[in-house]
Structure formats: C-alpha cells, structure tokens
N, C-alpha and C. Protein backbone atom coordinates (compact mmCIF):
# COMPACT_ATOMS: atom_id res chain seq x y z
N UNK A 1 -116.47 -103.73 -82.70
CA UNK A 1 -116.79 -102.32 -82.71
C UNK A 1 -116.21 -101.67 -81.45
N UNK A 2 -115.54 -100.59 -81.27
CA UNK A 2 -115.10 -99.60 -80.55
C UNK A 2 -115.86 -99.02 -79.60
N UNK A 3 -116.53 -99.28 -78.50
CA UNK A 3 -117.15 -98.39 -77.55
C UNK A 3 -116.12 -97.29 -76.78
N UNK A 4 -117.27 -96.37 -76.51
CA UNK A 4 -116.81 -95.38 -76.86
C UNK A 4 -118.01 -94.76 -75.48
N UNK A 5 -117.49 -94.45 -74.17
CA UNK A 5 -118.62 -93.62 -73.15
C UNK A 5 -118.41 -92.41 -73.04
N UNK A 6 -119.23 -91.59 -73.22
CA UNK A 6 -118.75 -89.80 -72.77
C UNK A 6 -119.44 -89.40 -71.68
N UNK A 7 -119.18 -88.62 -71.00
CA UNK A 7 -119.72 -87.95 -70.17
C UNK A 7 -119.37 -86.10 -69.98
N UNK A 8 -120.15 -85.21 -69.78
CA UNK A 8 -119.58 -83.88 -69.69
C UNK A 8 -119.97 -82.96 -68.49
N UNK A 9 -119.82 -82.74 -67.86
CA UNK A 9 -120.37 -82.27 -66.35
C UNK A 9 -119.41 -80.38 -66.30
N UNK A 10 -120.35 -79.70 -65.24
CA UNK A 10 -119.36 -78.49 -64.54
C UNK A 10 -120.57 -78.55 -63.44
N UNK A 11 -119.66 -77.55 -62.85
CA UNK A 11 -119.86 -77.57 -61.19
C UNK A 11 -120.41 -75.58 -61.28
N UNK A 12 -121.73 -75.74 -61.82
CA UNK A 12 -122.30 -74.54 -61.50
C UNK A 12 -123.03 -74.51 -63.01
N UNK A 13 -123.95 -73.62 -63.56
CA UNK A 13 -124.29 -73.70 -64.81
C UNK A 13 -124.40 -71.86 -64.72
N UNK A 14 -123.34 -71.38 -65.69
CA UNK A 14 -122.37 -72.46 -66.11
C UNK A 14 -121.28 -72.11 -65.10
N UNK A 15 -120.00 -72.99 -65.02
CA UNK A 15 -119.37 -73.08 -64.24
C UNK A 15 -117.93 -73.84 -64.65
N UNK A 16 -117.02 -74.55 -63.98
CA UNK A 16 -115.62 -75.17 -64.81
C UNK A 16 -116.16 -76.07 -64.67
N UNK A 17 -115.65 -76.55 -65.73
CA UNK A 17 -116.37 -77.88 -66.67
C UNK A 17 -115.06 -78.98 -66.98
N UNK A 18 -116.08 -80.07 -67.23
CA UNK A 18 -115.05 -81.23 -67.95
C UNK A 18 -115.45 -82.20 -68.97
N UNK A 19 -115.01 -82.83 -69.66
CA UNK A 19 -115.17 -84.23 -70.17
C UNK A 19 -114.54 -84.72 -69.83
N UNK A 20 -115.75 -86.35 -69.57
CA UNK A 20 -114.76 -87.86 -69.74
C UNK A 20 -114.89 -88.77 -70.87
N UNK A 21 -113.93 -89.38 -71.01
CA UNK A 21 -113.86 -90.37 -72.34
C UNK A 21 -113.28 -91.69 -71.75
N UNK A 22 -114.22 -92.76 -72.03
CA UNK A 22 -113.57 -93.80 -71.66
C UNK A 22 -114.10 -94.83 -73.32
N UNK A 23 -112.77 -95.34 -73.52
CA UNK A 23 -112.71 -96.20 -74.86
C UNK A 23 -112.54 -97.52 -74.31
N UNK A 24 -113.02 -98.45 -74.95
CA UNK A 24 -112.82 -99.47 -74.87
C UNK A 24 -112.63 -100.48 -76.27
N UNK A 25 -111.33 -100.66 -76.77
CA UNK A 25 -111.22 -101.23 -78.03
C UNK A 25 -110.93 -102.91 -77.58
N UNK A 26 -111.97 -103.56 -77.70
CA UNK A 26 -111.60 -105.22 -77.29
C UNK A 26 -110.52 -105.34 -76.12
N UNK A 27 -110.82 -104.86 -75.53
CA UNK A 27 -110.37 -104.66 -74.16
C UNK A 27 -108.63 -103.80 -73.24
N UNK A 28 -108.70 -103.23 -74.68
CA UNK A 28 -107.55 -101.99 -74.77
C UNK A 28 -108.34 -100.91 -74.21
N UNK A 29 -108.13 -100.43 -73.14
CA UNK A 29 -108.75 -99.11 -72.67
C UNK A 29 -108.14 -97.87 -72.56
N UNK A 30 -109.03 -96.78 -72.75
CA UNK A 30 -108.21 -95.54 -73.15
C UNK A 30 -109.18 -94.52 -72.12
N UNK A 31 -108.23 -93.90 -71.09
CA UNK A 31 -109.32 -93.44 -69.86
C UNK A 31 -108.39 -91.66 -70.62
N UNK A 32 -109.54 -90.49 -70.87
CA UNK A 32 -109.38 -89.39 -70.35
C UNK A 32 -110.57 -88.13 -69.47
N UNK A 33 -109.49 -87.78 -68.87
CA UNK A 33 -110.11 -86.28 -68.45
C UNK A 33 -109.96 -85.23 -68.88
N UNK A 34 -110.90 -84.22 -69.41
CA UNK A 34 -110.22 -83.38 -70.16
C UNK A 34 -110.64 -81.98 -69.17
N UNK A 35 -109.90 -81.35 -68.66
CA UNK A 35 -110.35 -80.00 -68.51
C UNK A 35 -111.34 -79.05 -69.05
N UNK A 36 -112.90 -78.30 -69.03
CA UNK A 36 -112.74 -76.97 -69.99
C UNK A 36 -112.93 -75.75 -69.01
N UNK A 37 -112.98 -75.03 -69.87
CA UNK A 37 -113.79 -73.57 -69.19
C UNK A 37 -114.74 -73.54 -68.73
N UNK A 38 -115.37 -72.40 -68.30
CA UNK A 38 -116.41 -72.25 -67.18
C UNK A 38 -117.64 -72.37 -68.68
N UNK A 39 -118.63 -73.48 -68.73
CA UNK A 39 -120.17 -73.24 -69.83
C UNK A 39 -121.22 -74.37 -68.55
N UNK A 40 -122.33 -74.46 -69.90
CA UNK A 40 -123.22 -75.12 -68.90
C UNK A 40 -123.00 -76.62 -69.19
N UNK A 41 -123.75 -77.58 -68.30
CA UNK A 41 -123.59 -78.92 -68.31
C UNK A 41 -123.65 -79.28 -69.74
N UNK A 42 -125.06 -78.96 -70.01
CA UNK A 42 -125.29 -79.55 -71.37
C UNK A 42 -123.94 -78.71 -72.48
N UNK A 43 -123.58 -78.27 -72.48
CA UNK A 43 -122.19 -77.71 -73.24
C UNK A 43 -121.02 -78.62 -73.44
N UNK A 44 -120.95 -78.48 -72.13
CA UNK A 44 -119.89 -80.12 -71.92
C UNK A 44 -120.12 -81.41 -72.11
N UNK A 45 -120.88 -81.57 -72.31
CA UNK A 45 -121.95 -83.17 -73.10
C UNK A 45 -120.85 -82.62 -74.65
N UNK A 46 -121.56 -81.87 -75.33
CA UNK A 46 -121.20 -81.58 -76.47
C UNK A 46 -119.54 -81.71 -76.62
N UNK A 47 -119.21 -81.13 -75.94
CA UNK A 47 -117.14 -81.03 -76.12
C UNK A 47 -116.71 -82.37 -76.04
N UNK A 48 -118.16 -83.48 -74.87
CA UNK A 48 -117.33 -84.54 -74.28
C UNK A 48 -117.25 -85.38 -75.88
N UNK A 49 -118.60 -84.95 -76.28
CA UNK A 49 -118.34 -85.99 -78.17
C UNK A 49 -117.48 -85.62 -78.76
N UNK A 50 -117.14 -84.42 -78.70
CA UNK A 50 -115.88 -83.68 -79.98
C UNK A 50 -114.78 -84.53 -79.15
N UNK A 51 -114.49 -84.32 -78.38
CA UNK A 51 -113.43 -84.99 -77.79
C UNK A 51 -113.04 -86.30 -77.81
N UNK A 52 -114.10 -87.13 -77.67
CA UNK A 52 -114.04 -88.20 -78.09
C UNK A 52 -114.19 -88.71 -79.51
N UNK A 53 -114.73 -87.99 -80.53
CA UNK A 53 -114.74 -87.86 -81.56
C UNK A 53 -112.81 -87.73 -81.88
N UNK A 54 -112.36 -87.30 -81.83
CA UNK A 54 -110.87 -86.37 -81.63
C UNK A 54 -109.93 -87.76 -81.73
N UNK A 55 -110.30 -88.12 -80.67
CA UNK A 55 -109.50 -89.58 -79.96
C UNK A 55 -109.93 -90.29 -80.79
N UNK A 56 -110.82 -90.64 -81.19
CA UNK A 56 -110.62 -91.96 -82.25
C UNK A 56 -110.24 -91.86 -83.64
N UNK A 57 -110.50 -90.66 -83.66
CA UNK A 57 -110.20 -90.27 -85.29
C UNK A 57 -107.81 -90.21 -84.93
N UNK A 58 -107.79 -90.14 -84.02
CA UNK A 58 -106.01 -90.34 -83.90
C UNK A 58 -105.69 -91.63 -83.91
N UNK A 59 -106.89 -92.33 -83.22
CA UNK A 59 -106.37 -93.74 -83.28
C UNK A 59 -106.75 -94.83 -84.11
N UNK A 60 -107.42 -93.79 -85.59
CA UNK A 60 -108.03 -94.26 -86.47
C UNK A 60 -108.87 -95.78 -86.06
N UNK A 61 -109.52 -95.27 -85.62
CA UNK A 61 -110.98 -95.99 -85.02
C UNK A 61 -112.07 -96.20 -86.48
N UNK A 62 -112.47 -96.46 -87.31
CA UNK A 62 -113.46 -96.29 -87.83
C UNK A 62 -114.76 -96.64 -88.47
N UNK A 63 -115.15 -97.36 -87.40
CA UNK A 63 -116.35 -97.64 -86.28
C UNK A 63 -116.28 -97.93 -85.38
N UNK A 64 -117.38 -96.69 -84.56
CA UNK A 64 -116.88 -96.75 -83.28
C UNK A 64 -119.12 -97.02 -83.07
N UNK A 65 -118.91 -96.83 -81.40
CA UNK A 65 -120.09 -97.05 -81.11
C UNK A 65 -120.28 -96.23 -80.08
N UNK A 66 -120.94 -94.81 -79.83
CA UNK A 66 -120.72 -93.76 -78.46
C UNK A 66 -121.91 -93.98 -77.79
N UNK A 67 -122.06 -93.78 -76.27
CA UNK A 67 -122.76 -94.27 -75.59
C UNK A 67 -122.65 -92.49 -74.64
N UNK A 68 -123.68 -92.35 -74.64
CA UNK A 68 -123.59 -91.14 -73.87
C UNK A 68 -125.41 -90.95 -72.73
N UNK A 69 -124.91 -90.21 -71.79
CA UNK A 69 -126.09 -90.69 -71.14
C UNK A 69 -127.45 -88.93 -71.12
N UNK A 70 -126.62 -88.39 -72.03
CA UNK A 70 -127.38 -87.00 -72.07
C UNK A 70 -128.57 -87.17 -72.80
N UNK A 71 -129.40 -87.32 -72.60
CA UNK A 71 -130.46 -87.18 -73.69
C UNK A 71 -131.28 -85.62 -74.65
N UNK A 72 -130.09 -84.84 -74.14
CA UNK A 72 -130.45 -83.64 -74.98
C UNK A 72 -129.49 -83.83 -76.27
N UNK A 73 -128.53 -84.61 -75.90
CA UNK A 73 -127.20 -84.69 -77.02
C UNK A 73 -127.78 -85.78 -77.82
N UNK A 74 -128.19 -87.10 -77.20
CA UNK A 74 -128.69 -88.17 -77.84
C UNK A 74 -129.44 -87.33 -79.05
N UNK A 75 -130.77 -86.45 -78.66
CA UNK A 75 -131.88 -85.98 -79.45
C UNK A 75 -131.45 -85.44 -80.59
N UNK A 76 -130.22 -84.47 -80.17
CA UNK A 76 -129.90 -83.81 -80.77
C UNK A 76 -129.17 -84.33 -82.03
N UNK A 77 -128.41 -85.44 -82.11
CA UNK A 77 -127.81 -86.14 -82.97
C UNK A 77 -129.03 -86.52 -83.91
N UNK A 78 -129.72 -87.87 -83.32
CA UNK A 78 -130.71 -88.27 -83.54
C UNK A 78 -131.12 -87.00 -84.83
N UNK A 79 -132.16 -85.93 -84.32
CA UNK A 79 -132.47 -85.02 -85.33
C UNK A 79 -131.92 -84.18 -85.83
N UNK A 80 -130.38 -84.02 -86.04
CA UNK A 80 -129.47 -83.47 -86.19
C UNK A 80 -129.70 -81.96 -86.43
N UNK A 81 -130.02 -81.53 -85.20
CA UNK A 81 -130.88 -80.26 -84.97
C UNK A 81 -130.67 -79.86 -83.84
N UNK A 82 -130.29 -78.48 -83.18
CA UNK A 82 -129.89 -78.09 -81.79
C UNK A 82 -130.18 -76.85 -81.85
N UNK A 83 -131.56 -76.61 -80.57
CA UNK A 83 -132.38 -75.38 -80.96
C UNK A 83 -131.72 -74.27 -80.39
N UNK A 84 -130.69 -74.60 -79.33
CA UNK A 84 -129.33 -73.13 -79.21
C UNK A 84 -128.47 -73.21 -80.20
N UNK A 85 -127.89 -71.60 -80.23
CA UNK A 85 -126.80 -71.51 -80.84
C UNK A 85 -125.78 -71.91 -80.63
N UNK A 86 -125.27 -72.01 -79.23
CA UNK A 86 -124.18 -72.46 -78.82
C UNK A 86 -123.91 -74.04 -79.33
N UNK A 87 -125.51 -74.86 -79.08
CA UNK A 87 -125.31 -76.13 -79.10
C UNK A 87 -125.19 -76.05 -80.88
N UNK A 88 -125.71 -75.82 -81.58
CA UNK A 88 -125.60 -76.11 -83.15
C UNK A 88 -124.30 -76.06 -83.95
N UNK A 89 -123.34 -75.13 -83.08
CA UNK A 89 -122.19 -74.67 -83.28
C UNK A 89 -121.59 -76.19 -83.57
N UNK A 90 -121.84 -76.75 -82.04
CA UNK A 90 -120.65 -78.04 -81.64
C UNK A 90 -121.54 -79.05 -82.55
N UNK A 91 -123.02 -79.31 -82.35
CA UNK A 91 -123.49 -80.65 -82.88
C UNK A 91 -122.67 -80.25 -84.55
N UNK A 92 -122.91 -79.06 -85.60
CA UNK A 92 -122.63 -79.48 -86.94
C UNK A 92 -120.78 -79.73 -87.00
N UNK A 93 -120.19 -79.36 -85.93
CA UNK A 93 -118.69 -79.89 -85.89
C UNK A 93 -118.54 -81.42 -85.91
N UNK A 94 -119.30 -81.70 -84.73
CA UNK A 94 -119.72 -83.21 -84.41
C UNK A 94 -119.95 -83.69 -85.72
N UNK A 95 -120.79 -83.63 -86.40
CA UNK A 95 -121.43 -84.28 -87.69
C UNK A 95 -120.57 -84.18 -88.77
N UNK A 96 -120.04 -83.24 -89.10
CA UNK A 96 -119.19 -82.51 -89.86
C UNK A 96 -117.33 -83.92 -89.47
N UNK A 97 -117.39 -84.00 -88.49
CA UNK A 97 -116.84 -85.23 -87.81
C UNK A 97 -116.96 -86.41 -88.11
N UNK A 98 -118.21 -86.90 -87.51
CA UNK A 98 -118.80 -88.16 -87.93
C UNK A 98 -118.60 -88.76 -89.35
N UNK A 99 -118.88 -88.14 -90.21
CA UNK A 99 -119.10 -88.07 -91.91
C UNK A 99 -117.93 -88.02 -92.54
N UNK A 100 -117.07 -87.28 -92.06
CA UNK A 100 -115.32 -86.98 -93.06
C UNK A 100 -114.77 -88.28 -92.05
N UNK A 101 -114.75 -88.79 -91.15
CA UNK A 101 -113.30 -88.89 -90.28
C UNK A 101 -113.93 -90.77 -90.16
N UNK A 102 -114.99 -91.00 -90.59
CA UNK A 102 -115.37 -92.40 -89.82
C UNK A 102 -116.31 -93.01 -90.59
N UNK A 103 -116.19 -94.40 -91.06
CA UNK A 103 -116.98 -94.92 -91.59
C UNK A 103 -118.84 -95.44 -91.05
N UNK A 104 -118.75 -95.44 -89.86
CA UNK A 104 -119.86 -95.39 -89.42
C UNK A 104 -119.59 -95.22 -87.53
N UNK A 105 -120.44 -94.62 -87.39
CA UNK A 105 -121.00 -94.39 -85.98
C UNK A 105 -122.00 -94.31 -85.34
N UNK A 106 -122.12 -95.02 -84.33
CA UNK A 106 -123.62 -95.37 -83.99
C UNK A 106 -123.78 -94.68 -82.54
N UNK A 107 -124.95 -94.22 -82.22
CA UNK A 107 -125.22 -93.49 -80.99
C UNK A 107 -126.24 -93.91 -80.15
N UNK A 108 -126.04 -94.62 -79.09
CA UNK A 108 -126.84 -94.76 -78.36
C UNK A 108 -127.26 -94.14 -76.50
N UNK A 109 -128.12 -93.97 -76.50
CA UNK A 109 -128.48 -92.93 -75.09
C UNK A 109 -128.65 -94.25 -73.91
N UNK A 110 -127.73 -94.61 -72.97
CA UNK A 110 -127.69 -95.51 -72.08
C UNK A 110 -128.15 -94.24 -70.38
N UNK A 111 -128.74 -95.24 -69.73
CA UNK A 111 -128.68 -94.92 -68.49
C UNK A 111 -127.71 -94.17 -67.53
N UNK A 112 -127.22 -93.38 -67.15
CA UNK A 112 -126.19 -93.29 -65.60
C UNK A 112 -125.63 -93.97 -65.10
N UNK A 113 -126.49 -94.67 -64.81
CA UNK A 113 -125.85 -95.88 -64.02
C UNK A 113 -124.88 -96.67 -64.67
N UNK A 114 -125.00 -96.93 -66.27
CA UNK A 114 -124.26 -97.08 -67.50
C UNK A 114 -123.11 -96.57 -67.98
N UNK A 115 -122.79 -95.46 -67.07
CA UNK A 115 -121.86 -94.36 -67.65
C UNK A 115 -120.46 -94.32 -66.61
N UNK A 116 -120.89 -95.11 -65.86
CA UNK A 116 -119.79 -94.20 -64.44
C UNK A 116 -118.71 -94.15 -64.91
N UNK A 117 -117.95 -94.59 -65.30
CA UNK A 117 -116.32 -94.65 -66.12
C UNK A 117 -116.14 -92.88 -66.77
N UNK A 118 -117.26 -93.06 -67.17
CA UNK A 118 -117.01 -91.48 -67.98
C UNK A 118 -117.59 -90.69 -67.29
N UNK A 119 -118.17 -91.10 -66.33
CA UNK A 119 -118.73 -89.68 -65.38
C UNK A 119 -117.60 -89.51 -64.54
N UNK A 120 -116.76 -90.70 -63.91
CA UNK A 120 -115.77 -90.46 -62.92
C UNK A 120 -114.92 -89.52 -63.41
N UNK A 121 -114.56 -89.56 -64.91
CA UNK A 121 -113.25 -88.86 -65.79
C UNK A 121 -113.77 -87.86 -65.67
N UNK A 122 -115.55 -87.32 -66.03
CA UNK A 122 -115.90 -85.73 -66.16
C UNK A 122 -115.34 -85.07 -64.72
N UNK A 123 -116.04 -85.85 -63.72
CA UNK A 123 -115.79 -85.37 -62.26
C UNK A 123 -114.36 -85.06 -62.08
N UNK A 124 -113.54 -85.80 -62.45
CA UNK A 124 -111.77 -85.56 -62.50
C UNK A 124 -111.99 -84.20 -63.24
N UNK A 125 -112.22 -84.00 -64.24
CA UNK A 125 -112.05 -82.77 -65.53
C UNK A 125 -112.09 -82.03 -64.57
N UNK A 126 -113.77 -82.09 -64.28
CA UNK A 126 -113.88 -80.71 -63.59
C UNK A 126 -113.04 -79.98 -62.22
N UNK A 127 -112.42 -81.43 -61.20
CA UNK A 127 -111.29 -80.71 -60.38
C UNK A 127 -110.52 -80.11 -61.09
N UNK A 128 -110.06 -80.82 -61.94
CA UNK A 128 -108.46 -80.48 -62.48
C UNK A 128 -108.83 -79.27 -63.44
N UNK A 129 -110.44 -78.57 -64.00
CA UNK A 129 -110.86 -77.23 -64.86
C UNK A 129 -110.65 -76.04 -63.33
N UNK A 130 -111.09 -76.87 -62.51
CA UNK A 130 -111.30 -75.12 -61.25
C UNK A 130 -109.28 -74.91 -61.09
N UNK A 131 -108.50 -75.99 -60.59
CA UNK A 131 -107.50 -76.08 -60.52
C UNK A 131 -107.05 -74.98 -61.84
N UNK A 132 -107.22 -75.55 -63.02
CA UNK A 132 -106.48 -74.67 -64.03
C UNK A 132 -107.09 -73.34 -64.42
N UNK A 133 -108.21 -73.38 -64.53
CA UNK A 133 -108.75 -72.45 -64.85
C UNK A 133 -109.18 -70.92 -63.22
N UNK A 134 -108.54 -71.32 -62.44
CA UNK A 134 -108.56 -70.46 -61.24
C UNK A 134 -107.42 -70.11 -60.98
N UNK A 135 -106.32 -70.30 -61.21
CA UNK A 135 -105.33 -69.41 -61.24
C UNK A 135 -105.07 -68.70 -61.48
C-alpha cells in the first residue's frame, strides 16, 4: 500500500500558505511543496489532500493510505461532513476524488511528531507562497 503524509500550514490565519506531500511507494519517494494563497491553516490541510489526492491519481496509485495529522480533516472525512463552507467545498472534491479516481483509500489521523516529512514540505510551501505570492 502507498503511504501517503500531508501536511498544510500558513503563516498567519489566514495568511500564505502551503502543502506538503510526502509519498512513499515501497521505498520510491516522492517529496512536494506546493505553494498557495493567503487562507487559514485548516484550509491548507484541505488543498494538502487534494493535492495529494492529484499526485497519486497521475501516478495511478490505487490504493493508497493518507496519514494526515489534522484532526479537523481526519473528522471531517471520517463524517464526511464539514460544518464551513469553505471546508465542504474542498472535503466533497476530496470525496468526489476518492470514489472516481481510486480503488480504496484509507485515512488515518497520526501524531506530529509522525508527520515531519510533510510538515517540513508545508514549511518550504509556505516560504516559497510569501516569495510568490508577494511580488
């Protein structure tokens, strides 16, 4: 199975933001940072799944296993229910994802301490979001 860590961070709420994605296919690793725009943390949780969602569906992944350390995103999957608008937007993309693009996917809510690979990539995002997005 495909692990799969996200992480989504910005530097202000809301503020420039990032995702990280770190894959790990039997020991093929796939490190990104992704830049976004200025939203809130928990926002970027959300983009960091689409995103990683994104990436495996190119590298036709299909089962994967995501490990994310948000537990508003965890919940939110879990009850596939997101009591903002903003967030309901991304979770039914996400799902809408999950269901067409992948035979199964499993979600589990790990610790921080669990995550650093994909927190390091968010922390990259977010230099490289003020960098782009401040010009």
């Amino acid at each position: 199975m495909i692990e799969v860590y996200i992480d989504g961070g910005s530097a202000g709420d809301p503020g420039p933001s990032g995702a990280g994605v770190f894959i790990n296919n039997n020991g093929s690793l796939i490190r990104k940072a992704i830049p976004l725009p200025a939203m809130s943390n928990h926002e970027a949780e959300f983009h960091a799944l689409l995103e990683a969602l994104a990436i495996c569906k190119e590298q036709q992944f299909r089962i994967i296993s995501v490990r994310t350390d948000s537990q508003i995103l965890n919940s939110a999957l879990e009850k596939e229910y997101a009591k903002k608008e903003q967030f309901r937007v991304l979770l039914e993309k996400a799902l809408h994802m999950m269901e067409k693009d992948f035979d199964y996917v499993f979600v589990k809510w790990i610790p921080s301490k669990q995550n650093k690979e994909a927190d390091q990539l968010a922390k990259k995002a977010i230099r490289l979001s003020m960098e782009k997005f401040n010009d």
